[in-house]
PDB file of N, CA and C in Angstrom:
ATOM      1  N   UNK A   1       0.740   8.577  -7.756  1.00  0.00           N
ATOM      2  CA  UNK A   1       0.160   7.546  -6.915  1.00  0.00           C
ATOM      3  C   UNK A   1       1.247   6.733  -6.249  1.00  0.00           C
ATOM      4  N   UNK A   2       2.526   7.102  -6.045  1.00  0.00           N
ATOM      5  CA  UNK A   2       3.240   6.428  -5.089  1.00  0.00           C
ATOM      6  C   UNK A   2       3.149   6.100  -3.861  1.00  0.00           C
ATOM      7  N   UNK A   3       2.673   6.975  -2.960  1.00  0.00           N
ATOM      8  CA  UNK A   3       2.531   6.638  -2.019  1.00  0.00           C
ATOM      9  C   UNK A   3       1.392   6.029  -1.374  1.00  0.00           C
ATOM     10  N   UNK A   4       0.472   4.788  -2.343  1.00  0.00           N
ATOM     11  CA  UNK A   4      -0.689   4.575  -2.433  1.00  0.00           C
ATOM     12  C   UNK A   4      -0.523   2.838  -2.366  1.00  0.00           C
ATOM     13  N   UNK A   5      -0.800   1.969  -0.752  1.00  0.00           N
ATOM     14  CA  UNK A   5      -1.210   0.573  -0.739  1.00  0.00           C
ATOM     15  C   UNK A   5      -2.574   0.399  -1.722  1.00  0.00           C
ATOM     16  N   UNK A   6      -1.898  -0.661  -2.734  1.00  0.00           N
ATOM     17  CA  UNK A   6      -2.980  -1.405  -3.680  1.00  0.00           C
ATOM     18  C   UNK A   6      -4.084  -2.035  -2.732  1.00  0.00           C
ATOM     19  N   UNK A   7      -3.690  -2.515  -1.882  1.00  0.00           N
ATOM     20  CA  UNK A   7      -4.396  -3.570  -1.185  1.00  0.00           C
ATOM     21  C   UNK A   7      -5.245  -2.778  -0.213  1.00  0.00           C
ATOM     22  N   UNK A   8      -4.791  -1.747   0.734  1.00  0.00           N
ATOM     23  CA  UNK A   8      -5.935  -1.162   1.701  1.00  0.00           C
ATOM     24  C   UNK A   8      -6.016   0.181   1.478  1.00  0.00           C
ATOM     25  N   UNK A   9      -5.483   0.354   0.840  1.00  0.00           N
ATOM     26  CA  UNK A   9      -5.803   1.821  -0.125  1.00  0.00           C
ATOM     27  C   UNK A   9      -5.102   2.922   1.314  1.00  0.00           C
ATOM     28  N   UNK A  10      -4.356   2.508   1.611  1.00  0.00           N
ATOM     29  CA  UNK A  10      -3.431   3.270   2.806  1.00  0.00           C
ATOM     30  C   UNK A  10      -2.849   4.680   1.699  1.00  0.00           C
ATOM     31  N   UNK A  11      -3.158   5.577   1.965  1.00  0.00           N
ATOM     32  CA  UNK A  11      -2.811   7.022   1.018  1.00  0.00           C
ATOM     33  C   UNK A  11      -2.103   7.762   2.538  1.00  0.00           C
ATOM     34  N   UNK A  12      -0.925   9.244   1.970  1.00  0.00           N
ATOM     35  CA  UNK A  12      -0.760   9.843   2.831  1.00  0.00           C
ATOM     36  C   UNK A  12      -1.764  11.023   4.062  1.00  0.00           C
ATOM     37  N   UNK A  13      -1.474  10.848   5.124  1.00  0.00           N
ATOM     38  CA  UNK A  13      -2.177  12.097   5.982  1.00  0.00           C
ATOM     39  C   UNK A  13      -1.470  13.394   5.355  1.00  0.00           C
ATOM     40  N   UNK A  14      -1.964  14.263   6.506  1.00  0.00           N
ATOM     41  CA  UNK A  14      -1.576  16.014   6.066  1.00  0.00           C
ATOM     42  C   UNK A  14      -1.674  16.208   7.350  1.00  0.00           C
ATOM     43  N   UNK A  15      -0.616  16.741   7.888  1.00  0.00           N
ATOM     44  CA  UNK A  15      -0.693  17.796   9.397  1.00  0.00           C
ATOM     45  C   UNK A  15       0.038  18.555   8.993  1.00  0.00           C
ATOM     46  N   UNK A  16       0.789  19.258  10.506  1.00  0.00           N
ATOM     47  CA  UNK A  16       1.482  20.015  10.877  1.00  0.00           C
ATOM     48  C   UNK A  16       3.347  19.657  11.220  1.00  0.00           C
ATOM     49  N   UNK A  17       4.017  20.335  10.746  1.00  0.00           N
ATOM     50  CA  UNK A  17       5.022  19.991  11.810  1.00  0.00           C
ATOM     51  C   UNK A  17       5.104  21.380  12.797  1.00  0.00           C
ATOM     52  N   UNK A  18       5.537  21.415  14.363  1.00  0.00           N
ATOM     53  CA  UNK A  18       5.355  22.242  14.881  1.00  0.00           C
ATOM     54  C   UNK A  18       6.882  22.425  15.791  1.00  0.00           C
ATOM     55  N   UNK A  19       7.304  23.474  15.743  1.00  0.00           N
ATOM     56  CA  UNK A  19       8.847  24.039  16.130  1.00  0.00           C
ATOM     57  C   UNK A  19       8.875  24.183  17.404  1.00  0.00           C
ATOM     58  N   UNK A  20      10.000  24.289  17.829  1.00  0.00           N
ATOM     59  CA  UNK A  20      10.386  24.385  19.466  1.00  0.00           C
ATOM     60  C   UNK A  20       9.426  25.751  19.471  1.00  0.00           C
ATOM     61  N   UNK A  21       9.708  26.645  18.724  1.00  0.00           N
ATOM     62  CA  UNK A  21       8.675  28.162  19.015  1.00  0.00           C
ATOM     63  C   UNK A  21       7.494  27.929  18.544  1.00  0.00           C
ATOM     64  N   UNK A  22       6.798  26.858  18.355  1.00  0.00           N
ATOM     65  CA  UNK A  22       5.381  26.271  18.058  1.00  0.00           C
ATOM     66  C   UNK A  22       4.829  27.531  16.432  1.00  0.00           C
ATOM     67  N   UNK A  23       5.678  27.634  15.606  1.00  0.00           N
ATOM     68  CA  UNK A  23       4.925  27.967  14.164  1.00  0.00           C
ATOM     69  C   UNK A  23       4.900  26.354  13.762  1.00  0.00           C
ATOM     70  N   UNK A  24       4.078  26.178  12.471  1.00  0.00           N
ATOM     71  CA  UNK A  24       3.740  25.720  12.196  1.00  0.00           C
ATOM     72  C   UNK A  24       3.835  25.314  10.613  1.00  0.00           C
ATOM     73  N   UNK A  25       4.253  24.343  10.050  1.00  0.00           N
ATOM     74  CA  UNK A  25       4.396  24.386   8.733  1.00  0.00           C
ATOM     75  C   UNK A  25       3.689  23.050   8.607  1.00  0.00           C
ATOM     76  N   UNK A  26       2.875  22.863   6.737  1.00  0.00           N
ATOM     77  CA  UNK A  26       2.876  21.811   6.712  1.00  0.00           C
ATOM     78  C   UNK A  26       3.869  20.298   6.111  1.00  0.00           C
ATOM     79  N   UNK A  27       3.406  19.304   6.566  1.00  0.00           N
ATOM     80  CA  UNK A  27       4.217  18.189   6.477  1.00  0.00           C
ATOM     81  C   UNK A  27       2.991  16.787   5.543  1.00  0.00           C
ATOM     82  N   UNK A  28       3.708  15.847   5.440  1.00  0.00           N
ATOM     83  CA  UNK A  28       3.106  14.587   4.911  1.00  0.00           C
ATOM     84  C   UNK A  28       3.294  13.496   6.084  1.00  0.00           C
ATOM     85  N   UNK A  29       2.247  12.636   6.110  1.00  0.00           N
ATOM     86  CA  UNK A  29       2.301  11.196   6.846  1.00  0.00           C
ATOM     87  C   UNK A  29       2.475  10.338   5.865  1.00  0.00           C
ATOM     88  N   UNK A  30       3.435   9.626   4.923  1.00  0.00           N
ATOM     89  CA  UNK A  30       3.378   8.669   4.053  1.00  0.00           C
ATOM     90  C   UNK A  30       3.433   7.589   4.714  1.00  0.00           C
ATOM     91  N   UNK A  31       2.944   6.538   3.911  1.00  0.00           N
ATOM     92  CA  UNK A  31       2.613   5.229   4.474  1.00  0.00           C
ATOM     93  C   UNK A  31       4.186   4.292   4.081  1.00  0.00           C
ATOM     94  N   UNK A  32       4.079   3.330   4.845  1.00  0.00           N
ATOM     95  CA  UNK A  32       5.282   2.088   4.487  1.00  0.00           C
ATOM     96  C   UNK A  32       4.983   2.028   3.774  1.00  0.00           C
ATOM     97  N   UNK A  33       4.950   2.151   2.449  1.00  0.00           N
ATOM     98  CA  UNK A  33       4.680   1.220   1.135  1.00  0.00           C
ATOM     99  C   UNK A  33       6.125   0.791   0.615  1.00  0.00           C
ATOM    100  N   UNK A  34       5.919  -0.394   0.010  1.00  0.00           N
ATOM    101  CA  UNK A  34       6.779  -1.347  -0.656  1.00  0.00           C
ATOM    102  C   UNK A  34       6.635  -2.051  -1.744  1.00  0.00           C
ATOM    103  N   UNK A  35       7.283  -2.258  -2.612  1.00  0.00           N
ATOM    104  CA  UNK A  35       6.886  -2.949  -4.311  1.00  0.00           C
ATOM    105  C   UNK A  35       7.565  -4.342  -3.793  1.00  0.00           C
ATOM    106  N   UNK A  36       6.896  -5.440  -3.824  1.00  0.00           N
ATOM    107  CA  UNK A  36       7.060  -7.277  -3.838  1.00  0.00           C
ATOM    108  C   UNK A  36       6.549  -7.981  -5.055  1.00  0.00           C
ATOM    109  N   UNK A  37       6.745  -8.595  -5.090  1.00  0.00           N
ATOM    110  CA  UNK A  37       6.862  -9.438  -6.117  1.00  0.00           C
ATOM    111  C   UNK A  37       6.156 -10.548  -6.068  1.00  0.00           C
ATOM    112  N   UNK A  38       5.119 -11.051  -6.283  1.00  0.00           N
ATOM    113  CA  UNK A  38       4.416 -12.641  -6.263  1.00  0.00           C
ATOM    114  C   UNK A  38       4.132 -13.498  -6.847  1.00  0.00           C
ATOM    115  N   UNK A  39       4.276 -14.971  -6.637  1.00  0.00           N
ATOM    116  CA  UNK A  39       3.843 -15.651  -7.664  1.00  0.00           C
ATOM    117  C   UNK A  39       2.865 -15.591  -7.612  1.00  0.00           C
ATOM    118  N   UNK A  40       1.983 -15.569  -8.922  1.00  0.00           N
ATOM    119  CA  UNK A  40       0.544 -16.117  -8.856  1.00  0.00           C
ATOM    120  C   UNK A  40       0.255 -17.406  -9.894  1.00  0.00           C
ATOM    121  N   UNK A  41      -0.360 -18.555  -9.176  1.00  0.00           N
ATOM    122  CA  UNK A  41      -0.284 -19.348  -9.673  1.00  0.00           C
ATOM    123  C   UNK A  41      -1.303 -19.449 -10.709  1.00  0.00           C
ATOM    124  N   UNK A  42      -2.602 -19.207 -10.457  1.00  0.00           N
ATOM    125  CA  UNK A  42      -3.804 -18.897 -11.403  1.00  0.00           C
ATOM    126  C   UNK A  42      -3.385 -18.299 -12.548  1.00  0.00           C
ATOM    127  N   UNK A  43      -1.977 -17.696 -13.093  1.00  0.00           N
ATOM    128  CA  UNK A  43      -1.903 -17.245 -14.216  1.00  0.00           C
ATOM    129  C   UNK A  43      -0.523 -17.486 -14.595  1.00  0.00           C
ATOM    130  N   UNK A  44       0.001 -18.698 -13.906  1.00  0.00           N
ATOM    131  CA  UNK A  44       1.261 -18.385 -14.512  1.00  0.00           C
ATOM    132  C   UNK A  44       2.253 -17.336 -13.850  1.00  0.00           C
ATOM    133  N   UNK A  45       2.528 -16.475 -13.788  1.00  0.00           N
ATOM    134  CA  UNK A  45       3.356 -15.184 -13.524  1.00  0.00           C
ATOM    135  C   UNK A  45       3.192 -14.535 -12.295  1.00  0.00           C
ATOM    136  N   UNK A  46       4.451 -13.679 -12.603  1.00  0.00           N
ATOM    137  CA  UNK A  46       4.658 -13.086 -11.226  1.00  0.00           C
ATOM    138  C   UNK A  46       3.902 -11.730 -11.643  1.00  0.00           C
ATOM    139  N   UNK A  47       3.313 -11.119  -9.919  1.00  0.00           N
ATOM    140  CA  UNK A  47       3.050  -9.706 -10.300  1.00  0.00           C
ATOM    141  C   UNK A  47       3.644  -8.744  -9.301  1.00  0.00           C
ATOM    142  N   UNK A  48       3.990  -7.445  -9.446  1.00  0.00           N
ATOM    143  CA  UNK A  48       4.549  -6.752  -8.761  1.00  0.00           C
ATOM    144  C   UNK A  48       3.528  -5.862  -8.455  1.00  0.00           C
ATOM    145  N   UNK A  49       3.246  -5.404  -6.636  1.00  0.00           N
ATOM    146  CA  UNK A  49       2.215  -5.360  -5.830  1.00  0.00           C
ATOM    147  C   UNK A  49       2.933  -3.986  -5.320  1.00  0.00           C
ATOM    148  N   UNK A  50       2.436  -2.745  -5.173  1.00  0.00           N
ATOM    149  CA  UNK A  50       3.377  -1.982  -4.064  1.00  0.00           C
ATOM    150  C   UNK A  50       1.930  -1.314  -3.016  1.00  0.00           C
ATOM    151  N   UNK A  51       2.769  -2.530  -1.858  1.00  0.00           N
ATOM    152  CA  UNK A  51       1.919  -2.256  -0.449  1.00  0.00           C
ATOM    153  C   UNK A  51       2.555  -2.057   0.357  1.00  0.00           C
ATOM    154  N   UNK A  52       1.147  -1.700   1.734  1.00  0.00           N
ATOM    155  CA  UNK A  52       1.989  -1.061   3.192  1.00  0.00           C
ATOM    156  C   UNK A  52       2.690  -2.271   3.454  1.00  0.00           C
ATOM    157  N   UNK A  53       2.893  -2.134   4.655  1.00  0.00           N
ATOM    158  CA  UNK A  53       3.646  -3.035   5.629  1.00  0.00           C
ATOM    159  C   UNK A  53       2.758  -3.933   6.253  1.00  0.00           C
ATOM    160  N   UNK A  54       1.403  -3.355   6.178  1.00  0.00           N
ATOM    161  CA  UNK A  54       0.065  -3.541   6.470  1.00  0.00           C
ATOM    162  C   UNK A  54      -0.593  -4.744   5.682  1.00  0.00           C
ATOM    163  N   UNK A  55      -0.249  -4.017   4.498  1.00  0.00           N
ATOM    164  CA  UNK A  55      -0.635  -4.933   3.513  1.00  0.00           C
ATOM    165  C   UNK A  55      -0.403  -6.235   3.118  1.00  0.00           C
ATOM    166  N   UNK A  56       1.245  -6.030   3.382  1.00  0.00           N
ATOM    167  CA  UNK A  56       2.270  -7.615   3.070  1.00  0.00           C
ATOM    168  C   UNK A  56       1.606  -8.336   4.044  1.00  0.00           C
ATOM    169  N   UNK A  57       1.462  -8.131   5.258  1.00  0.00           N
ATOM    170  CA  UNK A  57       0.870  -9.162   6.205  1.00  0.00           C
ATOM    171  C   UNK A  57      -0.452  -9.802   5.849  1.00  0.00           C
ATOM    172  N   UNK A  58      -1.471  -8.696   5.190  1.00  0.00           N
ATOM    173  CA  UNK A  58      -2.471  -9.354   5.343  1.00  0.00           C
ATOM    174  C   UNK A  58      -2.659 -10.007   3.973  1.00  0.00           C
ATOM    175  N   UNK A  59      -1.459 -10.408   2.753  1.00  0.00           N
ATOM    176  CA  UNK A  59      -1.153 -11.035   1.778  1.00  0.00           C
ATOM    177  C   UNK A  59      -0.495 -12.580   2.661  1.00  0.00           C
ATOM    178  N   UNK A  60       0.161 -12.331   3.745  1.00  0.00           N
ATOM    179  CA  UNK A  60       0.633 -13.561   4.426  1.00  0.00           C
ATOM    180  C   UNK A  60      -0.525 -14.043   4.825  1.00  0.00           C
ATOM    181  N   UNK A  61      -1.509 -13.589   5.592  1.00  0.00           N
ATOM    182  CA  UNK A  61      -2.856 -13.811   6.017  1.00  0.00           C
ATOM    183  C   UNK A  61      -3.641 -14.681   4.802  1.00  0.00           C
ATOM    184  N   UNK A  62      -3.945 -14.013   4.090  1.00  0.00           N
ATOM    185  CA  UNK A  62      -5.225 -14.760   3.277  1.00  0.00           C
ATOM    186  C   UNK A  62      -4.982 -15.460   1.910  1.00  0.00           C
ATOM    187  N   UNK A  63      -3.211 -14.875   1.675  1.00  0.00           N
ATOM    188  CA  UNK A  63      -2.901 -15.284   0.479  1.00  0.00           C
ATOM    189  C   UNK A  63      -3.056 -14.967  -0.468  1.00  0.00           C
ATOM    190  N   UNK A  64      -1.873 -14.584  -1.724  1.00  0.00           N
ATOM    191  CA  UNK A  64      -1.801 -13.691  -2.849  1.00  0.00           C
ATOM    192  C   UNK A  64      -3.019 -13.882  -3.834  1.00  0.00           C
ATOM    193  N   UNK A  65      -3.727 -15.023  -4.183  1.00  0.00           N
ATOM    194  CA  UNK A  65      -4.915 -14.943  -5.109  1.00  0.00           C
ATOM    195  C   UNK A  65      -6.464 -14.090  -3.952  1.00  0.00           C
ATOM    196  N   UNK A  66      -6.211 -14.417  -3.070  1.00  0.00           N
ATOM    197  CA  UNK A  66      -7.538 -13.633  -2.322  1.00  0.00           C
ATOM    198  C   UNK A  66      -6.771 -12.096  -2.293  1.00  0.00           C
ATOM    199  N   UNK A  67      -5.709 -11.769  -2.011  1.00  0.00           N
ATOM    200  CA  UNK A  67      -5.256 -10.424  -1.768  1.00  0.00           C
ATOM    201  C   UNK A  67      -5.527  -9.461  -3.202  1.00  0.00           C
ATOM    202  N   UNK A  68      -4.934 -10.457  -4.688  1.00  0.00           N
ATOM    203  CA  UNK A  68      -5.411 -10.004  -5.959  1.00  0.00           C
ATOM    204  C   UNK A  68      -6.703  -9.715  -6.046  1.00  0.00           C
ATOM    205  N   UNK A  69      -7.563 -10.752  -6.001  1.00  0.00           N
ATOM    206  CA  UNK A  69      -8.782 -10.200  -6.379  1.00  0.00           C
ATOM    207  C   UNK A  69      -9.707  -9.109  -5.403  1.00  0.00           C
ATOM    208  N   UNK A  70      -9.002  -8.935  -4.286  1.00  0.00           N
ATOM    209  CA  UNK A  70      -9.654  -7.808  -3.307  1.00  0.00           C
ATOM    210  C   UNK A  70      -9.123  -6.728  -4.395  1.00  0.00           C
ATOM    211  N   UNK A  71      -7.730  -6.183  -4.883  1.00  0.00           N
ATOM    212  CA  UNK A  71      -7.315  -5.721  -5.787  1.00  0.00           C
ATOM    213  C   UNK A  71      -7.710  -5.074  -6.927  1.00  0.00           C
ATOM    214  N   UNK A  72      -8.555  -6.771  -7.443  1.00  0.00           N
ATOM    215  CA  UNK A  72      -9.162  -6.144  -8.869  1.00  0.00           C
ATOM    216  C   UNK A  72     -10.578  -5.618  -8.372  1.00  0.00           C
ATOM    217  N   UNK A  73     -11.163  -6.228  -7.351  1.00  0.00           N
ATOM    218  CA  UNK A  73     -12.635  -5.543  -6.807  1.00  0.00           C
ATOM    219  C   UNK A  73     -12.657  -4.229  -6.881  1.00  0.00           C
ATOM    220  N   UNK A  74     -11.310  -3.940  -6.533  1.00  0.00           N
ATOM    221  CA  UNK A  74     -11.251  -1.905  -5.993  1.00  0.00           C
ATOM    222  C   UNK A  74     -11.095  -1.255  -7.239  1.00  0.00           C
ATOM    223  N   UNK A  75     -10.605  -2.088  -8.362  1.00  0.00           N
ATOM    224  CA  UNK A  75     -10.676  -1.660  -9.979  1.00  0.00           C
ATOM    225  C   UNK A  75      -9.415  -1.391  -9.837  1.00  0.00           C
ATOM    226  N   UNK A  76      -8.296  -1.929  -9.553  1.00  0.00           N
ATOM    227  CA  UNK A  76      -6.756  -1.482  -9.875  1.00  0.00           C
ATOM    228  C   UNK A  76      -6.243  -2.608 -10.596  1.00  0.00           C
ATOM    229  N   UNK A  77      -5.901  -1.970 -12.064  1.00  0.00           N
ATOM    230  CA  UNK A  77      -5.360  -3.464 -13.072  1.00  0.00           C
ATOM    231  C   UNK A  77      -3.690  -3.920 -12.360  1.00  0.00           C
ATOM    232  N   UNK A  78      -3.746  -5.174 -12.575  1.00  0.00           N
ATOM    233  CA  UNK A  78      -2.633  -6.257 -11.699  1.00  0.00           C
ATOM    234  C   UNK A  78      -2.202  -6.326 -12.999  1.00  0.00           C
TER     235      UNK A  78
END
């Protein structure tokens, strides 16, 4: 599950890569993901989060206790 945002559940695509002579092999789309670190104040402690790039923003957006509990909604233990 590495390449997996906690927060919007951003997982990799699957295509093609395709050659100057157009064969075809397959490839991965992985997402930005990143491991941060947050305080959370509701408990005391920090927790370590690994999201997109996507994600960090919309943790700047609404803020780490609303971003957690979207989190625990999706059933992923923090």
């Amino acid at each position: 599950m590495s390449a997996h945002c906690m927060l919007t559940g951003a997982q990799p695509g699957f295509g093609n890569r395709i050659s100057h002579s157009h064969r075809r092999t397959p490839r991965r789309f992985d997402p930005n993901v990143q491991s941060r670190r947050y305080w959370l104040p509701s408990e005391g402690r920090r927790v370590r989060l690994r999201l997109s790039a996507r994600g960090i923003r919309t943790v700047d957006t609404i803020g780490v206790e609303a971003a957690v509990a979207r989190i625990r909604a999706r059933g992923i233990r923090v």
